[in-house]
N, C-alpha and C. Protein backbone atom coordinates (compact mmCIF):
# COMPACT_ATOMS: atom_id res chain seq x y z
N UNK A 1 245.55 274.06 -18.47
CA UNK A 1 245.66 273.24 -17.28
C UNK A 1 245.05 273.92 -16.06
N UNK A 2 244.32 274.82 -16.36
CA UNK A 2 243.18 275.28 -15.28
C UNK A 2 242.31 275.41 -14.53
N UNK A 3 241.39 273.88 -15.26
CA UNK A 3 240.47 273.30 -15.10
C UNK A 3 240.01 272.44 -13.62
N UNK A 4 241.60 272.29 -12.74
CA UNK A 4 241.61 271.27 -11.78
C UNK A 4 240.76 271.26 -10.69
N UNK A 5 239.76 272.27 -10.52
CA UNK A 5 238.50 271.79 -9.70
C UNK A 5 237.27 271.24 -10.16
N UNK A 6 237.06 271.53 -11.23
CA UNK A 6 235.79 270.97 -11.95
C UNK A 6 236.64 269.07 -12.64
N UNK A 7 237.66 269.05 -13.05
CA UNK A 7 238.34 267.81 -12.72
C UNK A 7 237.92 267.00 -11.59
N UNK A 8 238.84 267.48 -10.58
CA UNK A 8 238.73 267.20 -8.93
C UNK A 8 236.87 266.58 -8.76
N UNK A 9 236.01 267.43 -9.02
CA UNK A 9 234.74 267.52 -8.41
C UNK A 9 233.49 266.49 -9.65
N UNK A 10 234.34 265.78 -10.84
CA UNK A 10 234.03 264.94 -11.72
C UNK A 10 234.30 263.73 -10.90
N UNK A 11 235.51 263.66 -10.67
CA UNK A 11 236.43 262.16 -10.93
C UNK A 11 235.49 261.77 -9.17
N UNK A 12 235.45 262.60 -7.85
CA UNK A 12 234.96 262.55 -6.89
C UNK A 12 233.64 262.19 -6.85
N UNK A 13 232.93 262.61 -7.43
CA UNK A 13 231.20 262.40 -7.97
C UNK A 13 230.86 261.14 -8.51
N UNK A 14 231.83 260.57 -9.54
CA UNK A 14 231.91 259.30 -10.08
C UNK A 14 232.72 258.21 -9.15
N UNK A 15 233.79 258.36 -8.35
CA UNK A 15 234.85 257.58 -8.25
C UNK A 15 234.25 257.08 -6.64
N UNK A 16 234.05 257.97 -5.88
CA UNK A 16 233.60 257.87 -4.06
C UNK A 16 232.83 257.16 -4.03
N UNK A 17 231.65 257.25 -4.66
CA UNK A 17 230.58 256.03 -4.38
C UNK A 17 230.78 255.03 -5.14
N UNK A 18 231.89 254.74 -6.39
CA UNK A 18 232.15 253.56 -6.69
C UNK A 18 232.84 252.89 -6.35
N UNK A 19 233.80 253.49 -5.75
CA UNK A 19 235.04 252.92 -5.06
C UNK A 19 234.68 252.45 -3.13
N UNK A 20 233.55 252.72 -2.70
CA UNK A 20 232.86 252.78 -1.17
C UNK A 20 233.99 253.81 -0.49
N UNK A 21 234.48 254.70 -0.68
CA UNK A 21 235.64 255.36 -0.10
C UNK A 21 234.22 256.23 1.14
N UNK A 22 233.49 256.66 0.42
CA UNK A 22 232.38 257.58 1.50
C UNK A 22 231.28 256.59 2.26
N UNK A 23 231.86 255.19 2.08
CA UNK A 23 230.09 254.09 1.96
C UNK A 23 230.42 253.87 3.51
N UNK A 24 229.97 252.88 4.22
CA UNK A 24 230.07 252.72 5.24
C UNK A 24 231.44 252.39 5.79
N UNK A 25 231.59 252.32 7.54
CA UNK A 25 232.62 251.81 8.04
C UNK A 25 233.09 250.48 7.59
N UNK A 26 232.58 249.33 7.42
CA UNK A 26 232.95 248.50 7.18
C UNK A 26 233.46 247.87 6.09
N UNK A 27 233.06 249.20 5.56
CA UNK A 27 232.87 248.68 3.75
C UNK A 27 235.07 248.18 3.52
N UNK A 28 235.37 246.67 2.74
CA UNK A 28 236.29 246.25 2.52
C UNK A 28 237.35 246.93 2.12
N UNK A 29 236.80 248.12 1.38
CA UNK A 29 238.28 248.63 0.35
C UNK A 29 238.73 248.97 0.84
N UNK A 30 240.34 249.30 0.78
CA UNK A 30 241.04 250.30 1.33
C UNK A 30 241.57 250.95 -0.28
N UNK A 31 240.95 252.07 -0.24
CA UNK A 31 241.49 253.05 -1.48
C UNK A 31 241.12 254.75 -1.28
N UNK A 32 241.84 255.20 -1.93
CA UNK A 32 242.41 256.39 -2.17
C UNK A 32 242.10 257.57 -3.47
N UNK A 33 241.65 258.28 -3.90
CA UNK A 33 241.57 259.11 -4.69
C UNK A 33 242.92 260.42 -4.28
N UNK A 34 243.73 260.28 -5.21
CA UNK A 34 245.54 260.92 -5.04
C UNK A 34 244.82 262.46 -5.86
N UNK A 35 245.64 263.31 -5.63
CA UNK A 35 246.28 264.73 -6.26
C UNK A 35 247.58 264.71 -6.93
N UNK A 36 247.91 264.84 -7.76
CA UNK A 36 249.29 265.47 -8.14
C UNK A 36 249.38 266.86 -7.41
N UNK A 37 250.66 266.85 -7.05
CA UNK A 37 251.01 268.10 -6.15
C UNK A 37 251.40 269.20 -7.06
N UNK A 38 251.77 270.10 -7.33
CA UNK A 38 252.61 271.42 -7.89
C UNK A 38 254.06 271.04 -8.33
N UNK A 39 254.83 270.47 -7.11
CA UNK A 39 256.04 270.04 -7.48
C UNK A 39 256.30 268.86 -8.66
N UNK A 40 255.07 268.19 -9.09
CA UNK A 40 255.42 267.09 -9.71
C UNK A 40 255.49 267.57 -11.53
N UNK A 41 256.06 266.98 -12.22
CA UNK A 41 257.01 267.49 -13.79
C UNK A 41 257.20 266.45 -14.26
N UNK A 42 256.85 266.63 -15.46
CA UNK A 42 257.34 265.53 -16.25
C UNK A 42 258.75 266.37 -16.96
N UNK A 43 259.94 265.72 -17.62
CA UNK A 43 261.08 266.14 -17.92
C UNK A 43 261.59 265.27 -19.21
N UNK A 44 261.90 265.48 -20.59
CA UNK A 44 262.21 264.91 -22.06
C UNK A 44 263.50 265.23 -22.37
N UNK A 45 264.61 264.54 -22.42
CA UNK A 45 265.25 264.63 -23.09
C UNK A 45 266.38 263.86 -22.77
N UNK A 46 267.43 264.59 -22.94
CA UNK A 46 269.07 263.42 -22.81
C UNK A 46 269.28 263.79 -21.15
N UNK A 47 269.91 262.88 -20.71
CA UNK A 47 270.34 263.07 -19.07
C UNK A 47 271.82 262.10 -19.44
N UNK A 48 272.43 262.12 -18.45
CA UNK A 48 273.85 261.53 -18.23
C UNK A 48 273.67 260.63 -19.06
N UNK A 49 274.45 259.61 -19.30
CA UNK A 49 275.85 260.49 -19.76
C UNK A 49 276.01 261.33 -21.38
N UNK A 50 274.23 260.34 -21.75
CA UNK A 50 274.40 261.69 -22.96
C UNK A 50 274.61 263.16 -23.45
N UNK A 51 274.69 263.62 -24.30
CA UNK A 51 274.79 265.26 -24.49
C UNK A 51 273.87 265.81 -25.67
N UNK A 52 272.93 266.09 -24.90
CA UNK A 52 271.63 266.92 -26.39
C UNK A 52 270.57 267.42 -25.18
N UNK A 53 269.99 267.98 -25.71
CA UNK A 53 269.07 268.92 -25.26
C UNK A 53 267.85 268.21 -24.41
N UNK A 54 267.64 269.31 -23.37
CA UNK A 54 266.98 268.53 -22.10
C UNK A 54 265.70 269.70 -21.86
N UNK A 55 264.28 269.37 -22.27
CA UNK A 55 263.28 269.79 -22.08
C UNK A 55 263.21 270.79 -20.74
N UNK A 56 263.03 272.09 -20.39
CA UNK A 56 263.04 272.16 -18.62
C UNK A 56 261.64 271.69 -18.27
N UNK A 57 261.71 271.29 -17.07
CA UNK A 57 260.45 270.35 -16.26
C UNK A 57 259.18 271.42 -16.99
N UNK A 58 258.44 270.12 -16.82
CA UNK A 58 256.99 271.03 -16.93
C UNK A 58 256.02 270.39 -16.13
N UNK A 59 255.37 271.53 -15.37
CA UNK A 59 254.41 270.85 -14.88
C UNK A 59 253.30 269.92 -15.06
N UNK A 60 252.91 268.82 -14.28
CA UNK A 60 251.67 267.72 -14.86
C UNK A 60 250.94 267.68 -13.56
N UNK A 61 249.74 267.67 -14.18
CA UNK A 61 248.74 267.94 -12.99
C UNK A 61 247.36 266.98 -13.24
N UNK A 62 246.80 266.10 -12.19
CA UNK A 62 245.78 265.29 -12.63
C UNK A 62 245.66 264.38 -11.25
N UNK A 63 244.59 263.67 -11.44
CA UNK A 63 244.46 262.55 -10.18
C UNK A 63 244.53 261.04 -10.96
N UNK A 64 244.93 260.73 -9.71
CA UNK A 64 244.69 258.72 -9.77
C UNK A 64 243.97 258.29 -8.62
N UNK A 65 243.47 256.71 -8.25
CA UNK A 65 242.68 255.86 -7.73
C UNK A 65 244.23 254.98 -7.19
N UNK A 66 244.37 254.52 -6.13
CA UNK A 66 245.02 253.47 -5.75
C UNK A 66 244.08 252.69 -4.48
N UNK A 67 244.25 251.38 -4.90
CA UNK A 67 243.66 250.23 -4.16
C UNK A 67 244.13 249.55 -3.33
N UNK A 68 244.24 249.36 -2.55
CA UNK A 68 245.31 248.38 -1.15
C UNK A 68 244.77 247.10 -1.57
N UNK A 69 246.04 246.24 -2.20
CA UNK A 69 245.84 244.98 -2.50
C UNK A 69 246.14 243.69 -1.97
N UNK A 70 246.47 244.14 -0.43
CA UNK A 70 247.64 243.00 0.22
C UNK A 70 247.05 243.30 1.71
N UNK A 71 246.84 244.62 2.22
CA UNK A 71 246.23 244.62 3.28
C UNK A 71 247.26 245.09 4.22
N UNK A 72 246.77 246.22 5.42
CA UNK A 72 247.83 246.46 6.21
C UNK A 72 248.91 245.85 6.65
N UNK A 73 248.50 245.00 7.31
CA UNK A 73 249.34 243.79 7.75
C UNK A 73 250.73 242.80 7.29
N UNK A 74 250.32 243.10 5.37
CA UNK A 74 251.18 242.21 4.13
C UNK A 74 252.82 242.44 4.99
N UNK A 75 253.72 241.43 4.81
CA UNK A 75 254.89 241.89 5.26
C UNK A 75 255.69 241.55 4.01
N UNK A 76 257.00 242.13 3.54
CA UNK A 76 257.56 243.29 4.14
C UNK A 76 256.64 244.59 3.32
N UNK A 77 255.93 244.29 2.07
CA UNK A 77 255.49 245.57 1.50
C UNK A 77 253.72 245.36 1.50
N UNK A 78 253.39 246.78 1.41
CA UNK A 78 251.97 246.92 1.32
C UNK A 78 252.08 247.18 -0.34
N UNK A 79 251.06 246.71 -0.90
CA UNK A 79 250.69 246.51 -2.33
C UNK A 79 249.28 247.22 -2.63
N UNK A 80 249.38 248.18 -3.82
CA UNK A 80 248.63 249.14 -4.43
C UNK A 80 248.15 248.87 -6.16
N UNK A 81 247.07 248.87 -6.06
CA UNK A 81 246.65 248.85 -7.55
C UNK A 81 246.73 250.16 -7.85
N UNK A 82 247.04 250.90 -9.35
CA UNK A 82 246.91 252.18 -9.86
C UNK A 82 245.70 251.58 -11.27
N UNK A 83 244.12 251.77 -11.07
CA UNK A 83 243.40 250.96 -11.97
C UNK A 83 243.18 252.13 -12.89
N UNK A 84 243.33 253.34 -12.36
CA UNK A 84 242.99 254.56 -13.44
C UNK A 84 244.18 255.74 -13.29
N UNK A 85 244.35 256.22 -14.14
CA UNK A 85 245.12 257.89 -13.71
C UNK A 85 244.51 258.54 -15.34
N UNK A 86 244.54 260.05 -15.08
CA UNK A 86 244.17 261.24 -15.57
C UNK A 86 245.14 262.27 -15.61
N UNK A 87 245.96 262.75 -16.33
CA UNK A 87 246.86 263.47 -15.56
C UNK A 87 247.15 264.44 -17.11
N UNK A 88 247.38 265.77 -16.87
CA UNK A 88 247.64 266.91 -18.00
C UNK A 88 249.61 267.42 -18.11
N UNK A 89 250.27 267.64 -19.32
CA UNK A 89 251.11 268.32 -19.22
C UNK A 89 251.52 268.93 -20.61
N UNK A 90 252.41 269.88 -20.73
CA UNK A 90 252.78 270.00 -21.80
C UNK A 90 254.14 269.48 -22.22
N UNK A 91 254.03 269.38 -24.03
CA UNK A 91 254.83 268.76 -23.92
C UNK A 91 255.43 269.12 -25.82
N UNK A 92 256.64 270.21 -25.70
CA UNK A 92 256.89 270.96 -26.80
C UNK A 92 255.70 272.20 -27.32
N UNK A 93 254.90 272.65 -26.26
CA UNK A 93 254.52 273.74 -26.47
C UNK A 93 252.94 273.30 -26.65
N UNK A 94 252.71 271.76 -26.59
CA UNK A 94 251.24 271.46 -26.42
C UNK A 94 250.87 270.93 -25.54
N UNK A 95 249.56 270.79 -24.85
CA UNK A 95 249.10 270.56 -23.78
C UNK A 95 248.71 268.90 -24.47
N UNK A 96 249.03 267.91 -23.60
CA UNK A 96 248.84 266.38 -24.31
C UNK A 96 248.34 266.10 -22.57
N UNK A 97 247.58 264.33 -23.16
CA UNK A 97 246.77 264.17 -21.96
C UNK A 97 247.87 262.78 -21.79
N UNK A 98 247.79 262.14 -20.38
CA UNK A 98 248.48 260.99 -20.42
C UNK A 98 247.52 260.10 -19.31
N UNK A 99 247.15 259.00 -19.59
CA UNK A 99 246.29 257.98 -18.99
C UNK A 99 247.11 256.92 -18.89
N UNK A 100 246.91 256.16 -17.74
CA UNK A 100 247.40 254.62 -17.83
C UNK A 100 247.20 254.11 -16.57
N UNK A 101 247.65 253.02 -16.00
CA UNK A 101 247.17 252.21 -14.96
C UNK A 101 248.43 251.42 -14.25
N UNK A 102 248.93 251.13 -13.44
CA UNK A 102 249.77 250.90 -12.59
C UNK A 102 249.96 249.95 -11.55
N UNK A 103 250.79 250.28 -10.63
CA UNK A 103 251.06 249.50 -9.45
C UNK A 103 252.11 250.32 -8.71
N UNK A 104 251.69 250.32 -6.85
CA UNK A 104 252.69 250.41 -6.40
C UNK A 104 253.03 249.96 -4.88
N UNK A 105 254.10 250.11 -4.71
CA UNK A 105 254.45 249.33 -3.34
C UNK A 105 255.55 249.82 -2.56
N UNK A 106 255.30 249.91 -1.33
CA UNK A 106 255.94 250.64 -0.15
C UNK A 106 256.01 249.67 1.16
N UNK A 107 257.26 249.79 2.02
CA UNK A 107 257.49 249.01 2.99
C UNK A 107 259.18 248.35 3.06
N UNK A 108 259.25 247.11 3.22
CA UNK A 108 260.49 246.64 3.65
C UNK A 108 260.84 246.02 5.27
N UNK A 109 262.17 245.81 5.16
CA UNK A 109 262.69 244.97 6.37
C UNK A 109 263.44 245.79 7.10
N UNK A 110 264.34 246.20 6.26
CA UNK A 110 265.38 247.07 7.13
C UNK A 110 265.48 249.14 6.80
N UNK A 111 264.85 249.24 5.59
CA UNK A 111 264.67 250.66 5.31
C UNK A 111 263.19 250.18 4.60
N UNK A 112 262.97 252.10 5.02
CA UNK A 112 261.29 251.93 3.82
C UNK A 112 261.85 252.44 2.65
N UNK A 113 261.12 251.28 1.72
CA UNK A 113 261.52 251.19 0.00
C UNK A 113 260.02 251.56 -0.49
N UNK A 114 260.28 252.09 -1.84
CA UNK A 114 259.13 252.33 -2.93
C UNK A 114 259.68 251.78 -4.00
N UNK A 115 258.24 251.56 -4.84
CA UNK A 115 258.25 251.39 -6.32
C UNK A 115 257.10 251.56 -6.85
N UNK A 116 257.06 252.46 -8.05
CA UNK A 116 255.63 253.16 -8.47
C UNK A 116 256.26 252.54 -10.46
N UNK A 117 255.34 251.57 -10.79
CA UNK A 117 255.09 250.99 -11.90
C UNK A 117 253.91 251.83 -12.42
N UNK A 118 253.86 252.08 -13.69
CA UNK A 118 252.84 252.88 -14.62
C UNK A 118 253.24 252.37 -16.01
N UNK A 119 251.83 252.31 -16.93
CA UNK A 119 252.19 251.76 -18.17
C UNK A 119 251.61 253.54 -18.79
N UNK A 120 251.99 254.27 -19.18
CA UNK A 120 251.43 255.34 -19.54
C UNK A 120 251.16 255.52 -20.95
N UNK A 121 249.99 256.19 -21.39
CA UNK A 121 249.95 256.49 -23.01
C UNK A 121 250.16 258.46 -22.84
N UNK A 122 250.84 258.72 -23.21
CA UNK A 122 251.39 260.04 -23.37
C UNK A 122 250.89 260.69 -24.96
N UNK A 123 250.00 261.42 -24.58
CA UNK A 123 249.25 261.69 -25.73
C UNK A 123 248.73 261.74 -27.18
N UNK A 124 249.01 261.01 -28.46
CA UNK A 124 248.81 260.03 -28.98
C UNK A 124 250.15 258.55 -29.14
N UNK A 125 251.02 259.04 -28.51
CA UNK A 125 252.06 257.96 -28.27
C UNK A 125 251.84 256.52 -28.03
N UNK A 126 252.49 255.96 -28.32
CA UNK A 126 252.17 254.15 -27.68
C UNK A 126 252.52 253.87 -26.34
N UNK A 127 251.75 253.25 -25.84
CA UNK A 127 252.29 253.33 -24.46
C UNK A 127 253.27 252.97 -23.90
N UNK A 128 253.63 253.14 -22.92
CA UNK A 128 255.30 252.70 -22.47
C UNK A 128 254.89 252.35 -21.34
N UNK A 129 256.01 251.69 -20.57
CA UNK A 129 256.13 251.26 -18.95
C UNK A 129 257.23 252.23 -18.33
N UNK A 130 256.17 253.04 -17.48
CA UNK A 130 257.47 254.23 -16.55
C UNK A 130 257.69 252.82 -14.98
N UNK A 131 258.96 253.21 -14.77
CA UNK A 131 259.22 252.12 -13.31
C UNK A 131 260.39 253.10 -12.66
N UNK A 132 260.05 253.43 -11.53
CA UNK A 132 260.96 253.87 -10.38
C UNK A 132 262.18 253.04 -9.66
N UNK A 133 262.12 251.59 -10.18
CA UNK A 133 262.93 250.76 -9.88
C UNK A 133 262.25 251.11 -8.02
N UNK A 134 262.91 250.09 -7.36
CA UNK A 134 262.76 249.68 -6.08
C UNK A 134 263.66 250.77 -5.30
N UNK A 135 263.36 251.92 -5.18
CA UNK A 135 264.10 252.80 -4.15
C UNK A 135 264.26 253.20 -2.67
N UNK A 136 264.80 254.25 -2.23
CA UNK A 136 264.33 254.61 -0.78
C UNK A 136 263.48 255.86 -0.87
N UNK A 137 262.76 255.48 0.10
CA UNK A 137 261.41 256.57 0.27
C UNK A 137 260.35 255.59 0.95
N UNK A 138 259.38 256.51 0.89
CA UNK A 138 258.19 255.82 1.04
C UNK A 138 257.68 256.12 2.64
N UNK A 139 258.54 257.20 3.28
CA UNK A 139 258.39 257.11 4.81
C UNK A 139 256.97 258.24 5.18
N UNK A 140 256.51 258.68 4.36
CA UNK A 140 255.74 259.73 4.57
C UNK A 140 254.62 259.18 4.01
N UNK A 141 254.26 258.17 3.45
CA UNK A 141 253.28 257.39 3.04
C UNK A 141 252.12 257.60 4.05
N UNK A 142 250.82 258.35 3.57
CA UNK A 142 250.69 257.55 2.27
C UNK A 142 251.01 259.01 1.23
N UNK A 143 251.42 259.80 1.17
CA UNK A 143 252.10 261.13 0.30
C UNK A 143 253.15 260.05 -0.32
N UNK A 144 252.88 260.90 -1.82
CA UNK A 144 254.10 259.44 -2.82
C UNK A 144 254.83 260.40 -3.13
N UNK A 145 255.99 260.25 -3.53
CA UNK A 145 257.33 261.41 -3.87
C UNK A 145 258.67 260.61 -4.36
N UNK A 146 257.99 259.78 -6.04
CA UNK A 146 259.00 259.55 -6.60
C UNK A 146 259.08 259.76 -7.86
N UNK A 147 260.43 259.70 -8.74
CA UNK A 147 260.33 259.62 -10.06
C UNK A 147 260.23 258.30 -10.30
N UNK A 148 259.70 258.34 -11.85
CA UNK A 148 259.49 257.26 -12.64
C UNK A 148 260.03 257.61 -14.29
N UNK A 149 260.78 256.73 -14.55
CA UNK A 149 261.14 256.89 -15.97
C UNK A 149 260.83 255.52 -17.20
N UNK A 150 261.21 255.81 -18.13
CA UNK A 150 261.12 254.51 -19.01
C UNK A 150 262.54 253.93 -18.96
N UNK A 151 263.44 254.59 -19.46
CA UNK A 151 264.80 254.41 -19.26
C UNK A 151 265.91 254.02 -18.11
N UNK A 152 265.65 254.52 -16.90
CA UNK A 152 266.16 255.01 -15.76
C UNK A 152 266.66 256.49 -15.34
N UNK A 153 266.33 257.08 -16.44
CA UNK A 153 266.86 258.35 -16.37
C UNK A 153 268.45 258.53 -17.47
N UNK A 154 268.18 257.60 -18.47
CA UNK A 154 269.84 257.42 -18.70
C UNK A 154 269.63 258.03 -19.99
N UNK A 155 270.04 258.26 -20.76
CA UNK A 155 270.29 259.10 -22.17
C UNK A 155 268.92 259.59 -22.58
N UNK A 156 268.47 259.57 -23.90
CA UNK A 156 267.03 259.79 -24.11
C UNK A 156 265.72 259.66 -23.56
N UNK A 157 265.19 260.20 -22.22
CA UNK A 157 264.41 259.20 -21.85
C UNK A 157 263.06 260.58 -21.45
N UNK A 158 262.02 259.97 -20.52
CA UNK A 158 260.81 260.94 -20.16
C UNK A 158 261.06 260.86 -18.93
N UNK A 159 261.15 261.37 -17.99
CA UNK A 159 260.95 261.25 -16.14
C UNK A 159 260.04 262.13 -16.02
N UNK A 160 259.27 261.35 -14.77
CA UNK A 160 258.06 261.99 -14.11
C UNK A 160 258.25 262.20 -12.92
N UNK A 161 258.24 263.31 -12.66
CA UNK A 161 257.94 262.76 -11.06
C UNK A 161 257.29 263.70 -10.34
N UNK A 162 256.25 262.14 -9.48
CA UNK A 162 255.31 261.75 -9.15
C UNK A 162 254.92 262.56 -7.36
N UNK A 163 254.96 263.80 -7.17
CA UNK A 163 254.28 264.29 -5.87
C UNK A 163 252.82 264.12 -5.92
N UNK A 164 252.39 263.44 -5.09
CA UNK A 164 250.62 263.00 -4.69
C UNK A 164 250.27 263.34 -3.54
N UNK A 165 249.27 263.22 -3.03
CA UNK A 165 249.16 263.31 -1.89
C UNK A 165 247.06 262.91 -2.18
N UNK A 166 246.85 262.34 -0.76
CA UNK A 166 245.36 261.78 -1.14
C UNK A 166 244.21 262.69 -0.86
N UNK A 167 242.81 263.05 -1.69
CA UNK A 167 242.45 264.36 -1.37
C UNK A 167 241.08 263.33 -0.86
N UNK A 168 240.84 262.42 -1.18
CA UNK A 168 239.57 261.40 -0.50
C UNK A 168 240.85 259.76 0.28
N UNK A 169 240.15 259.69 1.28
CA UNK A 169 241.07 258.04 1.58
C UNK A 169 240.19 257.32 2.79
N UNK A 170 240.18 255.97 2.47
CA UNK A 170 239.88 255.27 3.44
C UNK A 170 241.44 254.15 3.84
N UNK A 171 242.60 254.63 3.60
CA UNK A 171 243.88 253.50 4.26
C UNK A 171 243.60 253.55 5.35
């Protein structure tokens, strides 16, 4: 998992001029090329109220693309496409890759709420749907800082969670 500048300096080379993130002022998109931060881990095993053995975090490291799909303005939430992610971790002593594509959304009426949807394929696994459910957060946006699980976090399950932060952006 060492690799993350020649990563970084791929996905940037391909993604900036396809996405108009570097193209002109006017150009329509509003999108983002994200980082996974240091703090972010994926985590396997039993959590409350079950009792069996619980993976310790491991680090996952990789980028995603998010798209502003609703527009500053959208009320109460701003809406995000996730059309790509790339992301590395280990997982029982092997390094596995995990890809998938998403959605997410930040905002509200009376507190700022998140929710970060991902359908992930976890390295030859079938894919699953990780969902953060509708939480609180989201105030430091556009920096993302949530978990996501398949389960909720409840007996057998995978949690991720998700520190980003954007290393290209036009929001």
């Amino acid at each position: 998992m060492a690799h993350r500048s020649p990563l970084r300096l791929f996905l940037l080379t391909l993604l900036v001029p396809l996405l108009g993130i570097a193209g002109p002022r006017n150009c329509p998109w509003r999108a983002a090329l994200y980082q996974l931060q240091p703090e972010s881990a994926v985590t396997r095993g039993c959590f409350d109220p079950c009792d069996c053995l619980t993976q310790s975090p491991q680090p996952v490291e990789g980028v995603f693309v998010m798209i502003e799909v609703s527009g500053q303005d959208a009320a109460p939430f701003r809406e995000f496409a996730i059309p790509a992610l790339r992301w590395r971790t280990r997982i029982d002593g092997e390094e596995v890759s995990i890809a998938g594509s998403g959605s997410y959304r930040v905002g509200g009426e009376f507190a700022q709420l998140q929710q970060l949807e991902l359908d992930l394929q976890i390295g030859s696994s079938p894919e699953q749907h990780f969902d953060s459910g509708l939480v609180v957060g989201g105030g430091e946006f556009p920096k993302l800082d949530v978990s996501i699980s398949v389960n909720g976090g409840f007996c057998f399950d995978t949690v991720i969670d998700v520190v980003a932060q954007p290393i290209v952006s036009r929001f």
